[in-house]
N, C-alpha and C. Protein backbone atom coordinates (compact mmCIF):
# COMPACT_ATOMS: atom_id res chain seq x y z
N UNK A 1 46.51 -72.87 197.82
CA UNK A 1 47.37 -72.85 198.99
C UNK A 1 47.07 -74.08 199.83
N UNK A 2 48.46 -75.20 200.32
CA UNK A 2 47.97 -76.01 200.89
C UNK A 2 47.76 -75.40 202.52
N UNK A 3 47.46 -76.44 202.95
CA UNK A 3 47.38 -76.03 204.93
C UNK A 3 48.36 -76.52 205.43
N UNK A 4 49.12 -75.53 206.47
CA UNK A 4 50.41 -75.07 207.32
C UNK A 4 50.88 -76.96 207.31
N UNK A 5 49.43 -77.49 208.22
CA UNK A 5 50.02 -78.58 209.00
C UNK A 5 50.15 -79.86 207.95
N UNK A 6 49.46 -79.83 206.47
CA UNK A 6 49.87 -80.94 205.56
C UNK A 6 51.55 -80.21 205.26
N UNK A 7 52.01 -79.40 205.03
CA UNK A 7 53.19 -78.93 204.42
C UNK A 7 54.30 -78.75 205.29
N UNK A 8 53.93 -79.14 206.75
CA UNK A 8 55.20 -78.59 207.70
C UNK A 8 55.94 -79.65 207.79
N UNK A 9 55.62 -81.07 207.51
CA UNK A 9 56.82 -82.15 207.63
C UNK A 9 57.55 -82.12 206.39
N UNK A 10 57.01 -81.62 205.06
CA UNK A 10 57.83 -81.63 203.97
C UNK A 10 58.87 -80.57 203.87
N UNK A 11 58.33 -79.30 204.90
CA UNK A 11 59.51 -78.36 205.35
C UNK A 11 60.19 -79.15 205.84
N UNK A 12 60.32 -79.26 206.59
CA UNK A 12 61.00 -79.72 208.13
C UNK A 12 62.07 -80.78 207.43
N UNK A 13 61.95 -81.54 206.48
CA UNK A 13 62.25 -82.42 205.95
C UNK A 13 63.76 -81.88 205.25
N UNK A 14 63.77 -80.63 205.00
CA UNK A 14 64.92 -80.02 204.22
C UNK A 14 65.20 -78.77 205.25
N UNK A 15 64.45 -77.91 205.75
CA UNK A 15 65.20 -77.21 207.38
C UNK A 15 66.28 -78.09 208.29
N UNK A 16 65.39 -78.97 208.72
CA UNK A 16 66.22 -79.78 209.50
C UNK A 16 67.89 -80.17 209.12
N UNK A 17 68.15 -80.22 207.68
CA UNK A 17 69.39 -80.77 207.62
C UNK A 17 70.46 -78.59 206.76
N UNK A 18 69.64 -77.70 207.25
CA UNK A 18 70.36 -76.60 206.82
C UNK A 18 69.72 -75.71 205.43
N UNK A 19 68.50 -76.21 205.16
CA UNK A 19 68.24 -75.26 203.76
C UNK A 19 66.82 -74.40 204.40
N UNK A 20 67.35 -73.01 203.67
CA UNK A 20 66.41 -72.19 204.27
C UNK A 20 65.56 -71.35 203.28
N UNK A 21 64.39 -71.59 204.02
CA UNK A 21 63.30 -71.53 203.17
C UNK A 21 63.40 -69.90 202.64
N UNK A 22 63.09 -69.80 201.36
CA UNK A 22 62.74 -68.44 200.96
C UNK A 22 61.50 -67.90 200.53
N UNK A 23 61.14 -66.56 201.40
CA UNK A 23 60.03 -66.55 200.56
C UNK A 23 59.09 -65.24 200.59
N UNK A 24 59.76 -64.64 199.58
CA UNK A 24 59.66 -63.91 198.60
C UNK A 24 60.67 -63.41 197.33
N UNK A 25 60.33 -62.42 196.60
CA UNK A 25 61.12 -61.92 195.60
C UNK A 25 62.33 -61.67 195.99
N UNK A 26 62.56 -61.19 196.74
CA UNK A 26 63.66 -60.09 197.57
C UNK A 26 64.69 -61.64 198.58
N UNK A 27 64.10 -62.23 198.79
CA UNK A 27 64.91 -63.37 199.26
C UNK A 27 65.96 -64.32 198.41
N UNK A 28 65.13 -64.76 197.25
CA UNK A 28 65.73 -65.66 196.17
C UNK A 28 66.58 -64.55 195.15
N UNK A 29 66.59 -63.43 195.46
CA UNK A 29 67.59 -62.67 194.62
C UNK A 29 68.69 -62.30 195.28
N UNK A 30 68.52 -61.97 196.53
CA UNK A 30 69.39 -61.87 197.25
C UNK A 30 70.56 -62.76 197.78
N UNK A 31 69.91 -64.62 197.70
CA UNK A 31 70.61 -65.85 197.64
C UNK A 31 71.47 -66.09 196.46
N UNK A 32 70.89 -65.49 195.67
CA UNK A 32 71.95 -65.65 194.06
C UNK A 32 72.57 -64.19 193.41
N UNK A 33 73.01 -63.26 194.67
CA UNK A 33 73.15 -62.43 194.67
C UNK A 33 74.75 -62.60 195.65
N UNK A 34 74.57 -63.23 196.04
CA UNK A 34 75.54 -63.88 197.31
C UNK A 34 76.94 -64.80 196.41
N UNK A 35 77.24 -64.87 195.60
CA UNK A 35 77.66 -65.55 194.43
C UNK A 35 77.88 -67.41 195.34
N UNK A 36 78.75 -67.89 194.86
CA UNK A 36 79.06 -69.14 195.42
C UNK A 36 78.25 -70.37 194.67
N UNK A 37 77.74 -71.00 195.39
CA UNK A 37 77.01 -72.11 194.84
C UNK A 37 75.79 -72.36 195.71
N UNK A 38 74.85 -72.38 194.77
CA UNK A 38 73.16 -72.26 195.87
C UNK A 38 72.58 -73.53 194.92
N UNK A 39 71.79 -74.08 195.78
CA UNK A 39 71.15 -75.31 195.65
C UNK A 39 69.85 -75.22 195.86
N UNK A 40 68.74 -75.07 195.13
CA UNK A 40 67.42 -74.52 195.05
C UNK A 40 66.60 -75.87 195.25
N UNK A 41 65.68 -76.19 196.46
CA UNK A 41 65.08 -77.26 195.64
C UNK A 41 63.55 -76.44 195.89
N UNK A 42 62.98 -76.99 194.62
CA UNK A 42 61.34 -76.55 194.69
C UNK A 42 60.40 -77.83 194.85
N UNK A 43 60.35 -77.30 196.37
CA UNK A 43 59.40 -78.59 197.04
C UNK A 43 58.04 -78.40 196.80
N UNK A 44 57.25 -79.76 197.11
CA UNK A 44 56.34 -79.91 196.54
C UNK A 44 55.40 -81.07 197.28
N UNK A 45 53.86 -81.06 197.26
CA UNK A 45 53.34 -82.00 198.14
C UNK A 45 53.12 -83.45 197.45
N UNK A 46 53.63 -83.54 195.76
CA UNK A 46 53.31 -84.71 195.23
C UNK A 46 54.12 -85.56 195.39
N UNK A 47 53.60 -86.85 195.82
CA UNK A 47 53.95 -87.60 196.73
C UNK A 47 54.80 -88.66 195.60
N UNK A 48 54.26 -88.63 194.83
CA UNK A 48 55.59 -89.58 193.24
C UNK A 48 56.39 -88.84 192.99
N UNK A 49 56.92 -88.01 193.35
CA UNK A 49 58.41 -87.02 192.56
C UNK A 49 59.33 -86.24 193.88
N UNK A 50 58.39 -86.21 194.79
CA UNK A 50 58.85 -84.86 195.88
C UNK A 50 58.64 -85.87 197.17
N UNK A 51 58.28 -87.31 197.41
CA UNK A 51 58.89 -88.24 198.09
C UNK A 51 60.39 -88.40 197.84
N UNK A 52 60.65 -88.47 196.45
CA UNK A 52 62.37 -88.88 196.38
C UNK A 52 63.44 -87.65 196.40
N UNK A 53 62.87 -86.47 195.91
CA UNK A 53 63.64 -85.03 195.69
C UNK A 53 64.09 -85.09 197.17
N UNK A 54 63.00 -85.12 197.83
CA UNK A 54 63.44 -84.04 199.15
C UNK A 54 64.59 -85.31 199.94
N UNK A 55 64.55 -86.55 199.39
CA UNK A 55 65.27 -87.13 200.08
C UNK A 55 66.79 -87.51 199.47
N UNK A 56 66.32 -87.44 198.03
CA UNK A 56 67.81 -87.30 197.52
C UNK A 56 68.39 -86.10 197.54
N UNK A 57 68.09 -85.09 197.70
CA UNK A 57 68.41 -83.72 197.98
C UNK A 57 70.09 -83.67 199.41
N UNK A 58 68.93 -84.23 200.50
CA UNK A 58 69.54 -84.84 201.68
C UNK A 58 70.78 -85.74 201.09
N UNK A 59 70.33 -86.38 201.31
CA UNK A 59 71.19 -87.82 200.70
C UNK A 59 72.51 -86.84 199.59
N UNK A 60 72.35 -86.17 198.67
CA UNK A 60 73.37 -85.50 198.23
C UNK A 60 74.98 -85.15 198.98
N UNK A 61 74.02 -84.77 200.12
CA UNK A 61 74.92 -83.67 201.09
C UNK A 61 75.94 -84.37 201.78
N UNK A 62 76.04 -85.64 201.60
CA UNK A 62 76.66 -86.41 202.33
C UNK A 62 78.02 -86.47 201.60
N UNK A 63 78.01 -85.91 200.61
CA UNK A 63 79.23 -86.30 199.89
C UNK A 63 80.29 -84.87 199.95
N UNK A 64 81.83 -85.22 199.91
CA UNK A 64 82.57 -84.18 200.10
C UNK A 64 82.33 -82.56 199.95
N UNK A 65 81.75 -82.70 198.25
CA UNK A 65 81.65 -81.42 197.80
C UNK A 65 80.54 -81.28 198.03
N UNK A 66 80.41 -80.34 198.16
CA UNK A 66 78.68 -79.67 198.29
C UNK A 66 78.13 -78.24 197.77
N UNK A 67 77.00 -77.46 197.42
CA UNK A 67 77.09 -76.40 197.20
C UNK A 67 77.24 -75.39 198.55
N UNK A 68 77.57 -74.24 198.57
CA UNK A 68 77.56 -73.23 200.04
C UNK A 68 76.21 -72.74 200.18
N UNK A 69 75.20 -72.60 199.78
CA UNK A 69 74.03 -72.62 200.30
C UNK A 69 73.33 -73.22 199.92
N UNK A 70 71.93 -73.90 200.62
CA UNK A 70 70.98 -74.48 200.80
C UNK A 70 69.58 -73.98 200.87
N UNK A 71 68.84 -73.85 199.34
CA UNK A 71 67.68 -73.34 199.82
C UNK A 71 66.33 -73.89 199.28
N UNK A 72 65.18 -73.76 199.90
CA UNK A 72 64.10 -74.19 199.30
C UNK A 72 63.03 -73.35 199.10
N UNK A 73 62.14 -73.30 198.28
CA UNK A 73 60.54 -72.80 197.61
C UNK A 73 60.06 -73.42 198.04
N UNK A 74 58.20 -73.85 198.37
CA UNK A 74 57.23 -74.19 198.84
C UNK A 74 56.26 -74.06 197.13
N UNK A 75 56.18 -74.52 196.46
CA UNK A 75 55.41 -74.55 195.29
C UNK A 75 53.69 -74.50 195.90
N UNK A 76 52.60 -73.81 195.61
CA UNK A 76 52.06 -73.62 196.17
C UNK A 76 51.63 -73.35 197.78
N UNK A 77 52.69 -72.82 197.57
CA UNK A 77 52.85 -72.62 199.35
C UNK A 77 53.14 -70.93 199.30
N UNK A 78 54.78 -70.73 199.09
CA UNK A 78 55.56 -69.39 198.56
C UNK A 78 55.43 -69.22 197.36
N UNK A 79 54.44 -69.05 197.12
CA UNK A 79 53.91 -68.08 195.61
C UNK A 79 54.67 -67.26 195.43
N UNK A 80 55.12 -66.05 195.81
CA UNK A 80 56.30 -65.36 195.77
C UNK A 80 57.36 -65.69 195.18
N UNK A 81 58.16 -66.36 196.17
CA UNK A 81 59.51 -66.81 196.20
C UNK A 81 59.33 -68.17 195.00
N UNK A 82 58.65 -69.18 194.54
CA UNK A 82 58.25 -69.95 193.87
C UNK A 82 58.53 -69.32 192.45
N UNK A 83 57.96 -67.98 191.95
CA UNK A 83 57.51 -67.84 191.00
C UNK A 83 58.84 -66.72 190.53
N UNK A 84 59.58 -66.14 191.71
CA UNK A 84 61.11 -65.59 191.63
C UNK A 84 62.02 -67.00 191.27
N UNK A 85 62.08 -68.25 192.00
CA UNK A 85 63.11 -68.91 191.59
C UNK A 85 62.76 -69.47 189.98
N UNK A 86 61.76 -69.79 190.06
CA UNK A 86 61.32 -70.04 188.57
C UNK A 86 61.59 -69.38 187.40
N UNK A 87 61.65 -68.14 187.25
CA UNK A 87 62.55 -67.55 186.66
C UNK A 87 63.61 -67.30 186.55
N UNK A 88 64.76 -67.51 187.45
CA UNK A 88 65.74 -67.80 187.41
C UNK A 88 66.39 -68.95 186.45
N UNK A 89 65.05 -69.98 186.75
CA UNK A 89 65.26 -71.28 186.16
C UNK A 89 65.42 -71.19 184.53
N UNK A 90 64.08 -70.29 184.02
CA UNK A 90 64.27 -70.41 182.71
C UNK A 90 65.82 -70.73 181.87
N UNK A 91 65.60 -71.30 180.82
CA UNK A 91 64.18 -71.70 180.05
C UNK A 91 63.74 -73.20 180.38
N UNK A 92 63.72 -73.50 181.39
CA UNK A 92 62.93 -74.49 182.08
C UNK A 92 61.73 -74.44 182.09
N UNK A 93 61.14 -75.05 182.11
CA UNK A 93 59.34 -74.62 182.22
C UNK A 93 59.16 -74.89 184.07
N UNK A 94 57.94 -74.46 184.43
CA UNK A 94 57.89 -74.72 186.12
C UNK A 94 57.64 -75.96 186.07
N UNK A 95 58.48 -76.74 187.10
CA UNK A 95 57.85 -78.06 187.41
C UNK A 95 58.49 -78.14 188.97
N UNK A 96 57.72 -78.90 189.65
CA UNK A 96 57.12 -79.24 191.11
C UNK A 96 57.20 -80.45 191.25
N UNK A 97 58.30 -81.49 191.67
CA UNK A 97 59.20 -80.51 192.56
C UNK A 97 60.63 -80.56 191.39
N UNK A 98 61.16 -79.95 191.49
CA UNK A 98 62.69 -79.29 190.72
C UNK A 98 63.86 -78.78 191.22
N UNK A 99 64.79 -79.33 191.31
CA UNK A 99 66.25 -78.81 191.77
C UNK A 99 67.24 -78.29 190.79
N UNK A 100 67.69 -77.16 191.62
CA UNK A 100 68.49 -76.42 190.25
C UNK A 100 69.99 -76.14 191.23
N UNK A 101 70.84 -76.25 190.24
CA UNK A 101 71.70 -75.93 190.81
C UNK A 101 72.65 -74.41 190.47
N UNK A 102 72.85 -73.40 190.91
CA UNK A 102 73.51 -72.30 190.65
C UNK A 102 74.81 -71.77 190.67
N UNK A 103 75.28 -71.51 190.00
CA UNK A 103 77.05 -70.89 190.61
C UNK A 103 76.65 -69.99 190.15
N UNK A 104 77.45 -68.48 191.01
CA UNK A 104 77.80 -67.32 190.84
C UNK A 104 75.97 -66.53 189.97
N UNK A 105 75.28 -67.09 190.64
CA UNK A 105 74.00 -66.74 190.31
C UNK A 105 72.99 -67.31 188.91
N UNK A 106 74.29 -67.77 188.52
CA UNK A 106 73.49 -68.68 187.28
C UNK A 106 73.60 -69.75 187.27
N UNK A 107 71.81 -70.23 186.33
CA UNK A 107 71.72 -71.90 186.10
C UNK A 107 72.99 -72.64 185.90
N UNK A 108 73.25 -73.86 186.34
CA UNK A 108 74.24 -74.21 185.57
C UNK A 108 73.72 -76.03 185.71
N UNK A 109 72.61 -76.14 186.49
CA UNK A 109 71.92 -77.42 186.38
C UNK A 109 70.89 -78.00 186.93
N UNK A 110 69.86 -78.42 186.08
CA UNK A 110 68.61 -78.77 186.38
C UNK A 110 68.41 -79.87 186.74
N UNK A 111 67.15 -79.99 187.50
CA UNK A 111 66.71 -81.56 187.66
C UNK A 111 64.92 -81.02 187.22
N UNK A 112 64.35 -81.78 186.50
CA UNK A 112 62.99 -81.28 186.48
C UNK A 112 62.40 -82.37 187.04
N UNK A 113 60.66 -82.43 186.80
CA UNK A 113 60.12 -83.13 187.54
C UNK A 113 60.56 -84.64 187.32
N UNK A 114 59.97 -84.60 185.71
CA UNK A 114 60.70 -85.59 184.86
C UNK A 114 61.90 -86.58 184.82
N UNK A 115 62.84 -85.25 185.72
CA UNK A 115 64.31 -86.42 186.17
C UNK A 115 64.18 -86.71 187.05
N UNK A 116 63.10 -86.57 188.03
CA UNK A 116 63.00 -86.64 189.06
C UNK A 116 62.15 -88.05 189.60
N UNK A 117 60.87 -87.93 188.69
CA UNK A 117 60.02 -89.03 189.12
C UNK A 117 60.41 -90.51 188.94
N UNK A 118 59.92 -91.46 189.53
CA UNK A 118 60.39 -92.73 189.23
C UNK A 118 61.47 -93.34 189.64
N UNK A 119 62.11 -92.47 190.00
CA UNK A 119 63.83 -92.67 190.48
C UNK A 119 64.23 -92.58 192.14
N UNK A 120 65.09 -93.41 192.00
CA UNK A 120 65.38 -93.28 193.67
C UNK A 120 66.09 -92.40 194.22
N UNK A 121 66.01 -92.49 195.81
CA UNK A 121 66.88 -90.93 196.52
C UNK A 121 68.16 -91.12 195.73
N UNK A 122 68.81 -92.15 195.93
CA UNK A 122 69.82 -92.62 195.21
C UNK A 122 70.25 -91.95 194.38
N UNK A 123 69.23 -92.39 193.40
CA UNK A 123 69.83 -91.70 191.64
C UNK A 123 69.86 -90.44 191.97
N UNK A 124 68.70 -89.67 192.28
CA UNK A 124 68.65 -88.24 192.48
C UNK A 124 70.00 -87.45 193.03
N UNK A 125 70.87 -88.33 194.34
CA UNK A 125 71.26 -87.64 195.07
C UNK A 125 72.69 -88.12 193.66
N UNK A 126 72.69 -88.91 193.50
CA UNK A 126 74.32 -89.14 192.53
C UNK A 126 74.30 -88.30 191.19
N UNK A 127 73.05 -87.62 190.98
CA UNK A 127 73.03 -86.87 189.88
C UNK A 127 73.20 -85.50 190.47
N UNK A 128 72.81 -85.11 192.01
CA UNK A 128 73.74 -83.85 192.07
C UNK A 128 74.74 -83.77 192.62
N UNK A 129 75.39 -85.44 192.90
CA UNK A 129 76.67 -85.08 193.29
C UNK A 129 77.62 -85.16 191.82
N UNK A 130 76.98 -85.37 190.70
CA UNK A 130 77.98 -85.40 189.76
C UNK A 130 78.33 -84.30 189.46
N UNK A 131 76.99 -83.30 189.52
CA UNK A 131 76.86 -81.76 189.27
C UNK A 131 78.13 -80.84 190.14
N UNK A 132 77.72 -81.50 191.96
CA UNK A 132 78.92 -80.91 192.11
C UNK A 132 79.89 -80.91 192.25
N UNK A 133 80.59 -81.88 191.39
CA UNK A 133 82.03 -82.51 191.24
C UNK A 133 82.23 -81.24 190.16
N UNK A 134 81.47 -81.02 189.50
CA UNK A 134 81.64 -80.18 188.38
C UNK A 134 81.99 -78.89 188.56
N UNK A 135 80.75 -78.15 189.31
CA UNK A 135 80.54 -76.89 189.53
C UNK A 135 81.00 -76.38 191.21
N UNK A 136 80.88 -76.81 192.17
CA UNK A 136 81.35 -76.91 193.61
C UNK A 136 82.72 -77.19 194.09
């Protein structure tokens, strides 16, 4: 478990622009329970992958379409709610940090760590706006 005050600007970072944190079981089922389009990101304190997520995440939103909700995990933070969206994810394996995108409660698109690292807010954010040209 990290400490409140290393992890509260990486909240704050995705609160601030509308995504709400979940956290527990009963939360992240209830979000994809809601049908529509939910936007999961699973934040994270590593600073090579979850520097660009949380900002291409943002950066996404700017564009016409968007999904109707906004939410985030705390990966070692919301153990709970972390280990509920993660299953959802399957057959993904867990990775930190990871954006998924949902319609009507199911996967319909991943970002793993992997697509994640190395890449700019940029790329990140044009890869889920392609998603939601698609699905949104």
């Amino acid at each position: 478990m990290y400490p409140e005050e290393l992890v509260a600007p990486m909240r704050q970072e995705l609160t601030a622009v509308g995504f709400k944190e979940l956290k527990n079981t009963e939360d992240v089922q209830n979000i994809l329970k809601q049908g529509g389009t939910t936007l999961m990101v699973v934040n994270s304190v590593c600073g090579c992958a979850a520097g660009t997520a949380r900002p291409g995440a943002v950066l996404s939103l700017q564009h016409d379409k968007k999904p109707a909700n906004l939410t985030t995990v705390f990966a070692g933070v919301d153990t709970e709610a972390t280990q509920a969206a993660r299953a959802e994810m399957v057959p993904f394996p867990p990775s930190s940090p990871s954006i998924a995108l949902f319609k009507n409660g199911e996967l319909v698109h991943m970002l793993e760590r992997h697509h994640i690292e190395g890449r700019s807010a940029e790329m990140i954010a044009n890869n889920l706006i392609g998603a939601y040209e698609e699905f949104c």
